[in-house]
Protein backbone atom coordinates (compact mmCIF):
# COMPACT_ATOMS: atom_id res chain seq x y z
CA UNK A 1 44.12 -39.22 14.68
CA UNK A 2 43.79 -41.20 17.78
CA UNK A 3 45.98 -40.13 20.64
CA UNK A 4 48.55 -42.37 22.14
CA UNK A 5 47.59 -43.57 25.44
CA UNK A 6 50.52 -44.59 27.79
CA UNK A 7 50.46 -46.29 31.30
CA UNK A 8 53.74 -44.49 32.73
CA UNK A 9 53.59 -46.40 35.95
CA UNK A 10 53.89 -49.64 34.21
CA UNK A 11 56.63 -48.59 32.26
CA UNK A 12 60.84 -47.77 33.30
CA UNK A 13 59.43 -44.42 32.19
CA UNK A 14 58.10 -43.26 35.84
CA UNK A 15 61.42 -44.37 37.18
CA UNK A 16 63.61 -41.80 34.63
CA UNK A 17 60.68 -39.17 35.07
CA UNK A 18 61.52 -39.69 38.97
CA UNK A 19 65.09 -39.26 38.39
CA UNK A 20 64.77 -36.44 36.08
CA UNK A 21 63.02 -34.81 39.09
CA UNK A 22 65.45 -35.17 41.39
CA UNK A 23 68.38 -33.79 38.93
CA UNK A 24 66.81 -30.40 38.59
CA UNK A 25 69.34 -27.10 37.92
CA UNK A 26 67.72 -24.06 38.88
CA UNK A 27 68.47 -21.42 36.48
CA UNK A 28 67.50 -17.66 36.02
CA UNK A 29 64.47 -18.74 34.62
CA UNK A 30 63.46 -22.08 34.88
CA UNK A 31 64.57 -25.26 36.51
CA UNK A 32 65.16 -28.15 33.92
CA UNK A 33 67.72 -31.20 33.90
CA UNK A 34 70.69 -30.38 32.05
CA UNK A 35 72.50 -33.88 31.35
CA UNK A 36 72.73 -35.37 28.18
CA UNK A 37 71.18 -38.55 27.14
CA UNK A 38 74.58 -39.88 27.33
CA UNK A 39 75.13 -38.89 31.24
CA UNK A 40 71.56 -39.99 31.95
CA UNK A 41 72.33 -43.01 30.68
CA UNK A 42 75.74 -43.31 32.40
CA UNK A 43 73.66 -42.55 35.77
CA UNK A 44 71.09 -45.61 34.92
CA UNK A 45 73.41 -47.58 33.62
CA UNK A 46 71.61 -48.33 30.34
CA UNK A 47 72.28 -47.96 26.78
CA UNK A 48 71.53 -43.90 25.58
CA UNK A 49 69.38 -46.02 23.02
CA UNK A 50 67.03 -47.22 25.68
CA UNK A 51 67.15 -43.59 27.52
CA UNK A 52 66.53 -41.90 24.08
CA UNK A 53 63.36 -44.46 23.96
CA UNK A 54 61.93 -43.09 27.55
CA UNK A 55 62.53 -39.61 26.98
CA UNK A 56 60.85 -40.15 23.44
CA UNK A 57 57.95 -41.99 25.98
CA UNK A 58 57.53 -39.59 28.33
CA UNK A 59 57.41 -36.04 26.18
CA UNK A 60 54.88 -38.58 23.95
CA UNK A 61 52.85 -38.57 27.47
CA UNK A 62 53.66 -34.60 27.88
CA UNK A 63 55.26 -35.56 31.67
CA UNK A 64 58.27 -33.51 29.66
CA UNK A 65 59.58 -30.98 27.06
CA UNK A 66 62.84 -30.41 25.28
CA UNK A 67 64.16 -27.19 26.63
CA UNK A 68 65.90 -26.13 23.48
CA UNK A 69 69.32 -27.73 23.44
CA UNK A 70 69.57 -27.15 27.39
CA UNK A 71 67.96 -30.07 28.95
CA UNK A 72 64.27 -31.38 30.02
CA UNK A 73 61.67 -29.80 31.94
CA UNK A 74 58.89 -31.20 33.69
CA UNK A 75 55.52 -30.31 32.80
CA UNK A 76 52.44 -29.72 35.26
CA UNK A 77 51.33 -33.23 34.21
CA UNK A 78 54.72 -34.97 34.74
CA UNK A 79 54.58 -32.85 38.38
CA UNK A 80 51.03 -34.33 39.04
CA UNK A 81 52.53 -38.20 37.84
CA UNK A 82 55.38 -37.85 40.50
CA UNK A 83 53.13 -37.01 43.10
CA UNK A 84 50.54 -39.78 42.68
CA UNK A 85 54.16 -42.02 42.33
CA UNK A 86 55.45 -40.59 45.87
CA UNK A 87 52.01 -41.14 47.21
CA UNK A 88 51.27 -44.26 46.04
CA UNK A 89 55.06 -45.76 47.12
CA UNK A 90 54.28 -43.85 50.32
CA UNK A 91 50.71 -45.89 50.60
CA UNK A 92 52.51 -49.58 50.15
C-alpha cells in the first residue's frame, strides 16, 4: 500500500499544528493539548467537522498522536514541521 503523501504547509493543517503547539499542558509526564475538538474549534472559529478533518490530516502525516482520551501530542516530526514553519515565516 502506497503511503499518503501530504504537503502540510499548503494546507490549514500547519496553522492548527501551530496552534496545537502553543496550547501545550505540561503534565507529570508529558506535555499534550488537552481541549476537545469542540474548544479547538470554538478557538478557530470553525465547524468541529472541519477541525476533526485536520486533526484526522495531521496524525495521517504523524505531526500528532491521540493521547488516549486526554488530548494531542506532538510528535518529533510535527516538532521538526513547526520549526521549518517559524523559520521559514521568520525568512519572509
Amino acid at each position: 500500500m502506497a503511503e499518503k503523501s501530504i504537503n502540510i504547509f499548503a494546507s490549514e493543517e500547519c496553522l492548527l499544528l501551530l496552534w496545537l503547539s502553543e496550547n501545550m499542558t505540561k503534565s507529570r509526564y508529558k506535555i499534550s493539548n488537552r481541549f476537545s475538538q469542540m474548544e479547538i474549534a470554538k478557538e478557530l472559529d470553525c465547524s468541529p467537522t472541519t477541525i476533526n478533518k485536520r486533526i484526522r490530516a495531521l496524525q495521517d502525516s504523524n505531526c500528532i498522536e491521540l493521547d488516549g482520551k486526554k488530548g494531542y501530542t506532538i510528535t518529533d516530526k510535527g516538532k521538526n514541521v513547526i520549526k521549518l514553519m517559524k523559520k521559514n515565516s521568520v525568512q519572509n
